[in-house]
N, C-alpha and C. Protein backbone atom coordinates (compact mmCIF):
# COMPACT_ATOMS: atom_id res chain seq x y z
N UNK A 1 -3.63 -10.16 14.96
CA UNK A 1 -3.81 -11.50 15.45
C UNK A 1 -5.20 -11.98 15.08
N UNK A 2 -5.09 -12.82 14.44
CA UNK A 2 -6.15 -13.66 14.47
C UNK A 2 -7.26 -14.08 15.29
N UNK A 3 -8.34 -14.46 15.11
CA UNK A 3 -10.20 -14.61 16.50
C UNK A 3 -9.79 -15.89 16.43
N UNK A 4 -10.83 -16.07 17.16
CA UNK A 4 -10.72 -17.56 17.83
C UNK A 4 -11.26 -18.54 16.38
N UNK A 5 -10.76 -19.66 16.74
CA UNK A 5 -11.26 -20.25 15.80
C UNK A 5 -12.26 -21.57 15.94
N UNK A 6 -12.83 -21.88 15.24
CA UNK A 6 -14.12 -23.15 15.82
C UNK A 6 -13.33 -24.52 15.70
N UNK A 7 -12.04 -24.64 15.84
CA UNK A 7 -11.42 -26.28 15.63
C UNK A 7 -10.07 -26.07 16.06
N UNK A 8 -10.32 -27.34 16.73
CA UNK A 8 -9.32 -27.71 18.05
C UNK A 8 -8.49 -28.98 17.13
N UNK A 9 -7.47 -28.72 17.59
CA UNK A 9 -6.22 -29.85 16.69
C UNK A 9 -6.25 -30.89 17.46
N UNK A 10 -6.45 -32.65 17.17
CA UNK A 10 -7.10 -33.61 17.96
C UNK A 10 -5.81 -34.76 17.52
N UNK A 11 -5.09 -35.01 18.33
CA UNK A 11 -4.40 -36.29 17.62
C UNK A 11 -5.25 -37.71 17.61
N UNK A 12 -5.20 -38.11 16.32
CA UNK A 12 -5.72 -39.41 15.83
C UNK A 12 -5.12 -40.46 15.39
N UNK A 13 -5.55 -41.88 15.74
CA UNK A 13 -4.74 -42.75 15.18
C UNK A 13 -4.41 -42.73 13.53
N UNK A 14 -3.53 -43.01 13.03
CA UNK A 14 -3.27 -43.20 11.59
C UNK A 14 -3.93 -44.22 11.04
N UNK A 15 -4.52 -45.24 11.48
CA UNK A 15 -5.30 -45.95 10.44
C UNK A 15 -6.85 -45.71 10.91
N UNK A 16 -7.21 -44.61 11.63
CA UNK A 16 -8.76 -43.88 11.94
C UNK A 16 -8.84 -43.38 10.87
N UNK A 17 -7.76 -42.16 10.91
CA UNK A 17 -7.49 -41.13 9.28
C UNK A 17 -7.64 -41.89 7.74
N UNK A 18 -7.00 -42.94 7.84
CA UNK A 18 -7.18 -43.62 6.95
C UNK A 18 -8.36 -44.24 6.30
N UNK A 19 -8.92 -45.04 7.70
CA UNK A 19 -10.10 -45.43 7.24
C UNK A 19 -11.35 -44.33 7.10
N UNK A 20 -11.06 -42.94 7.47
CA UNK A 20 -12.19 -41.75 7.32
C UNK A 20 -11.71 -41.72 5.86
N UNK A 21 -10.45 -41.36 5.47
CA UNK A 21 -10.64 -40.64 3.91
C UNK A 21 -11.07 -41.87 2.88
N UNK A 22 -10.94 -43.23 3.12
CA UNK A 22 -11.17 -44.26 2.40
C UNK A 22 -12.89 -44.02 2.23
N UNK A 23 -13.00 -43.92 3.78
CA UNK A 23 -14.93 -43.61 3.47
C UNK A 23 -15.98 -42.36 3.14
N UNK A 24 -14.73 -41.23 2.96
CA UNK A 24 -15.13 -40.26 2.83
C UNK A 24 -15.29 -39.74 1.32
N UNK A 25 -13.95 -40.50 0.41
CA UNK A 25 -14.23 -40.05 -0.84
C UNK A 25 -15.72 -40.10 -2.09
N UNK A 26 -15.77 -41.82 -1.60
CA UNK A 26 -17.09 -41.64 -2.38
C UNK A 26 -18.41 -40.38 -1.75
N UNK A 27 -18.06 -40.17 -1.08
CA UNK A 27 -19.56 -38.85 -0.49
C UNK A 27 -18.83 -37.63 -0.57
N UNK A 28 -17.70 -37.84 -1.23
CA UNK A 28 -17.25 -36.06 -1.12
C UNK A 28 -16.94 -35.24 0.10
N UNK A 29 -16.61 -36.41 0.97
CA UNK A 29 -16.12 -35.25 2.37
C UNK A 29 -14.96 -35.65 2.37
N UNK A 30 -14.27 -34.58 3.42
CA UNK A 30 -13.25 -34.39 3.60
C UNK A 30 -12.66 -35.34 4.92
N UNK A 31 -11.47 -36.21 5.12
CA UNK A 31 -11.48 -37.03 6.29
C UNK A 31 -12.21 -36.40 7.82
N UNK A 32 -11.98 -35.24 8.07
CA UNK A 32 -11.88 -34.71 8.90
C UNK A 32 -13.20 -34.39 8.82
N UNK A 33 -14.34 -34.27 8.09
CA UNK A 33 -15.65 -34.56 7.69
C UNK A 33 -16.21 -35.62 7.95
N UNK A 34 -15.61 -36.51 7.87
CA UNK A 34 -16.16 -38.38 8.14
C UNK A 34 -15.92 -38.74 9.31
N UNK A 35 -14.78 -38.23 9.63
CA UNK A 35 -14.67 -38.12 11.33
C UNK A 35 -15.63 -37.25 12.34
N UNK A 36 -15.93 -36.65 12.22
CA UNK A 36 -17.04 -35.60 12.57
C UNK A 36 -18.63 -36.49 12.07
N UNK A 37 -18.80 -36.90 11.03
CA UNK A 37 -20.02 -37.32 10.73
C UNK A 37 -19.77 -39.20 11.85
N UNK A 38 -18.98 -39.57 11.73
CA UNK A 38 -19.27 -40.75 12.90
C UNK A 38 -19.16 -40.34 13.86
N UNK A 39 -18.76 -38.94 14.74
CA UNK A 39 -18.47 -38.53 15.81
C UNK A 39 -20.21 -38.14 16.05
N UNK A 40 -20.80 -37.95 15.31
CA UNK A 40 -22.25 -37.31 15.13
C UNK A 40 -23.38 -38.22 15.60
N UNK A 41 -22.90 -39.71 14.59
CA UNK A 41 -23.63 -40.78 14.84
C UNK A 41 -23.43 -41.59 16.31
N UNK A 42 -21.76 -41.90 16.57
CA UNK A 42 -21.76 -41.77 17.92
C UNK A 42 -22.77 -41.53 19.31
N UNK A 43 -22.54 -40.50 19.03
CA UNK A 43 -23.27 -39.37 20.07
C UNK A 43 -24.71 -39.76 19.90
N UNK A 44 -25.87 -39.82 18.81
CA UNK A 44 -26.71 -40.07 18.59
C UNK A 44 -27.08 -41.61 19.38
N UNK A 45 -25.74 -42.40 18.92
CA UNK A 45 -26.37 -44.32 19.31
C UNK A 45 -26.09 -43.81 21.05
N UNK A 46 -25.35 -43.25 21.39
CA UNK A 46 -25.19 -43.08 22.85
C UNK A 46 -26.25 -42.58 23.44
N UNK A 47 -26.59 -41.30 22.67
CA UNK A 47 -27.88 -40.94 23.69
C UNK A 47 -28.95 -41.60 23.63
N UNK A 48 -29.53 -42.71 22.58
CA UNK A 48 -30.40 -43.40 22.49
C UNK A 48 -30.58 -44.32 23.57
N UNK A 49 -29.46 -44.93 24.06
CA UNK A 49 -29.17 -45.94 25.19
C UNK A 49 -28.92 -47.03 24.16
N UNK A 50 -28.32 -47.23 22.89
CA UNK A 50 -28.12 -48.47 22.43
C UNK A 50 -26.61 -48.61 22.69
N UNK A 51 -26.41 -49.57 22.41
CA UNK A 51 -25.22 -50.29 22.66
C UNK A 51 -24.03 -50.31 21.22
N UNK A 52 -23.24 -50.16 20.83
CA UNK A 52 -23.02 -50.39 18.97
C UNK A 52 -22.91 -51.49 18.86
N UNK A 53 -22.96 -52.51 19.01
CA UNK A 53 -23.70 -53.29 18.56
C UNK A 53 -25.06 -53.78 18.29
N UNK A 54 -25.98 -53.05 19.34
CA UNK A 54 -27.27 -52.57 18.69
C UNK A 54 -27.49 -51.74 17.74
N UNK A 55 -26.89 -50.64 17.55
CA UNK A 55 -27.02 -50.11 16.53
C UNK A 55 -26.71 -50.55 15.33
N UNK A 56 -25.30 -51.27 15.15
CA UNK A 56 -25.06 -51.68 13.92
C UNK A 56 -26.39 -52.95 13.57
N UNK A 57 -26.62 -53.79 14.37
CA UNK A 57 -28.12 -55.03 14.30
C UNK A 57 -29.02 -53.98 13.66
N UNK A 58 -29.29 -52.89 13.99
CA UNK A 58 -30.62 -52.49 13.49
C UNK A 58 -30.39 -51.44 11.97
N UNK A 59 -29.27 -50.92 12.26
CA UNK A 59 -28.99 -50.70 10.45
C UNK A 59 -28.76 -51.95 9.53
N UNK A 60 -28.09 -52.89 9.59
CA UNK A 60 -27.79 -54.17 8.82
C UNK A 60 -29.14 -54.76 8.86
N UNK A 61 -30.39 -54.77 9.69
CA UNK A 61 -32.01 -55.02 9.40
C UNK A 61 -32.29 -54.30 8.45
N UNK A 62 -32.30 -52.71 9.27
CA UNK A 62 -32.76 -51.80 7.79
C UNK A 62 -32.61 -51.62 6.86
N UNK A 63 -30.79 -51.92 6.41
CA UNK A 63 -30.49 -52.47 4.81
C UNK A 63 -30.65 -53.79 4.48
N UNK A 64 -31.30 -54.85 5.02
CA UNK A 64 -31.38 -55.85 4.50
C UNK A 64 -32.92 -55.88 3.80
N UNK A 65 -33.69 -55.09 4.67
CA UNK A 65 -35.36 -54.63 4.86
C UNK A 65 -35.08 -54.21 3.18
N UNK A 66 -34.39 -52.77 3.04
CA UNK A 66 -34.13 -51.86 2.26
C UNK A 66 -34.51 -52.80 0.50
N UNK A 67 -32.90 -53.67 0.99
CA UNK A 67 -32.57 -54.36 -0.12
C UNK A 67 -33.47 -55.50 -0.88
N UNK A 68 -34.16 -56.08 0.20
CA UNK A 68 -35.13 -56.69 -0.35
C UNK A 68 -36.57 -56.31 -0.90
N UNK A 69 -36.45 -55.25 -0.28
CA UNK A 69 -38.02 -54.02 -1.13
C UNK A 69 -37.31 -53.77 -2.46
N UNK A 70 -36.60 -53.41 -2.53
CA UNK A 70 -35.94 -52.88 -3.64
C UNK A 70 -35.74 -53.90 -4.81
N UNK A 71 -35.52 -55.53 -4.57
CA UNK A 71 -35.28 -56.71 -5.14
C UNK A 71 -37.12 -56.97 -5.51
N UNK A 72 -37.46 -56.87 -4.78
CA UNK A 72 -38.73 -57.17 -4.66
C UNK A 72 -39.62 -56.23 -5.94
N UNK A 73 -39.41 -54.90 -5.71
CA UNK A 73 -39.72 -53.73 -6.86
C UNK A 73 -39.29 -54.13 -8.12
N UNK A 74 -38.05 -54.41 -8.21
CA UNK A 74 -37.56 -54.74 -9.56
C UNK A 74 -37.93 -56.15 -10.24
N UNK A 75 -38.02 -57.25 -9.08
CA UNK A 75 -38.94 -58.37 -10.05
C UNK A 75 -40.03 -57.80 -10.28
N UNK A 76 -40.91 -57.42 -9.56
CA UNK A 76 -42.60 -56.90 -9.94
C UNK A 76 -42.42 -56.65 -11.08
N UNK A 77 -41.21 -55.19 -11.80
CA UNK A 77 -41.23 -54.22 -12.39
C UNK A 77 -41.04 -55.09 -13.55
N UNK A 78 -40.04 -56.25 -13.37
CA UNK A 78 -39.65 -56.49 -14.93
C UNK A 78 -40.30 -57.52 -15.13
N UNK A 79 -41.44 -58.26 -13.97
CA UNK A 79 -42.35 -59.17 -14.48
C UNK A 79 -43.61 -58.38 -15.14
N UNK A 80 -44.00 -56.97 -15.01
CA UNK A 80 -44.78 -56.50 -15.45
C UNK A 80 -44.71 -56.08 -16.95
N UNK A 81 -43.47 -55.65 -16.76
CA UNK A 81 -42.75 -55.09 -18.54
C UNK A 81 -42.88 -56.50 -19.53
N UNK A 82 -42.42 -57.73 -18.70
CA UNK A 82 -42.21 -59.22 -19.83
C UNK A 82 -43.93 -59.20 -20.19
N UNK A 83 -44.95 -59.22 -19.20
CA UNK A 83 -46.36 -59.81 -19.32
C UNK A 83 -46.74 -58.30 -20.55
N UNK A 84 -46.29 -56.97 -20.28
CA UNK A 84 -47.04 -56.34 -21.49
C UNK A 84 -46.10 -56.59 -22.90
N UNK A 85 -44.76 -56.70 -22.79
CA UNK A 85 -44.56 -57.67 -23.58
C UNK A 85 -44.88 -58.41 -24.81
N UNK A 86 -45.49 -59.44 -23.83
CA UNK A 86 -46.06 -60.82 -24.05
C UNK A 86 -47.62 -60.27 -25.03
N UNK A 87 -48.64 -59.24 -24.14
CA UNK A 87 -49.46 -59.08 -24.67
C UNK A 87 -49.42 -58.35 -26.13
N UNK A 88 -48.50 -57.59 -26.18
CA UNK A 88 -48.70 -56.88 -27.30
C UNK A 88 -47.66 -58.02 -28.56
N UNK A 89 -47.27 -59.07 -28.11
CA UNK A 89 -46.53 -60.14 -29.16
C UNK A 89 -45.05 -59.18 -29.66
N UNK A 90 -44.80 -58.57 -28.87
CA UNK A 90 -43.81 -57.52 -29.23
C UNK A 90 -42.15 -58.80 -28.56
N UNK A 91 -42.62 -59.50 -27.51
CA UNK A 91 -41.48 -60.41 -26.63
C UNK A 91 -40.96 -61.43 -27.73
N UNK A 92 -42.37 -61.72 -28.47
CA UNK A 92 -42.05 -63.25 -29.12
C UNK A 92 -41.23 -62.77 -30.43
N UNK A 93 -41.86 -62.03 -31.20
CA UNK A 93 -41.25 -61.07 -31.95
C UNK A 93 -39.52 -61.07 -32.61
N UNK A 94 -39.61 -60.48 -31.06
CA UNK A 94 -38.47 -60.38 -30.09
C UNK A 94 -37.20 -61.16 -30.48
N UNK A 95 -37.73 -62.24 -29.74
CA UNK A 95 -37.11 -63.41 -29.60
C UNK A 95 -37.03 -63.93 -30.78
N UNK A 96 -37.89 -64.34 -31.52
CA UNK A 96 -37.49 -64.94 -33.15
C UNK A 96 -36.78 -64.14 -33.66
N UNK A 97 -36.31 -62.79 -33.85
CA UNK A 97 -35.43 -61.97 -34.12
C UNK A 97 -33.75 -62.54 -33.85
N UNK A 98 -33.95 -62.67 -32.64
CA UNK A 98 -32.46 -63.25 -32.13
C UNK A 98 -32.11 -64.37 -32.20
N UNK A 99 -33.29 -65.62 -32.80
CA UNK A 99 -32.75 -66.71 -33.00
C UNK A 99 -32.54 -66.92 -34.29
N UNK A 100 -32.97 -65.78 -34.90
CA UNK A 100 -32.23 -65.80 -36.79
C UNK A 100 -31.33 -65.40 -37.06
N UNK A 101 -31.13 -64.17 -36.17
CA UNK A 101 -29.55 -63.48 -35.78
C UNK A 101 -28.71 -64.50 -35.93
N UNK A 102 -28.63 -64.92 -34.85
CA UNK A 102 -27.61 -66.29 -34.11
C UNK A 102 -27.50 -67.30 -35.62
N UNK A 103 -28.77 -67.75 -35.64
CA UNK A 103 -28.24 -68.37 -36.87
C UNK A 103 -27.81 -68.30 -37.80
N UNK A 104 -27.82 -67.16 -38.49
CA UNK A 104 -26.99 -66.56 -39.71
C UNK A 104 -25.63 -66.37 -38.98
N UNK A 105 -25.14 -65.75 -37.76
CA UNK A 105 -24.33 -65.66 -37.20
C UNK A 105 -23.61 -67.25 -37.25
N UNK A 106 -24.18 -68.19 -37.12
CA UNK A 106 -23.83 -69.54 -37.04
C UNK A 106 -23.21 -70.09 -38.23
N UNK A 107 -23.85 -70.16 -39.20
CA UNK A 107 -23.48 -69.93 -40.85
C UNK A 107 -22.42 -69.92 -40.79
């Protein structure tokens, strides 16, 4: 006979299951993995004293925070790349390149 084992058989709604393996594939878990990892987070917003709807307000801040650092990085980044660019005459270059293209293309 078999030891005890660490998992208890839990009936779940069918579109819970559903929506775990829908969110589970892109990260490589298993439904029953995604269920357990929101069962995790759960527990976490509970013991905090937030509410889920506080919690979800303050992740949808933090990815909005996220997203705009990140928007923010990438103009800097590709206003920095156009200005060295620009200095080394490598942009303009560039560009007259593709408007002779086009025009022979036009031809």
């Amino acid at each position: 006979m078999a030891g005890p084992s660490n998992f208890a058989s839990v009936k779940l709604p069918i579109d819970l299951v559903e929506q775990a393996r829908e969110a589970a594939q892109p990260l490589r878990r298993s439904a029953a993995g995604q269920i357990e990892y929101w069962a995790t987070l759960g527990r976490v917003v509970e013991h905090s004293g937030l509410t889920a709807q506080e919690a979800q307000t303050a992740i949808e801040g933090y990815e909005a925070a996220a997203r705009k650092s990140q928007q923010t990085r990438t103009v800097a980044d590709l206003t920095s790349r156009l200005l060295a660019a620009e200095v080394s005459r490598s942009l303009a270059g560039r560009v007259r390149e593709v408007v002779e293209e086009n025009r022979k293309l036009a031809n």
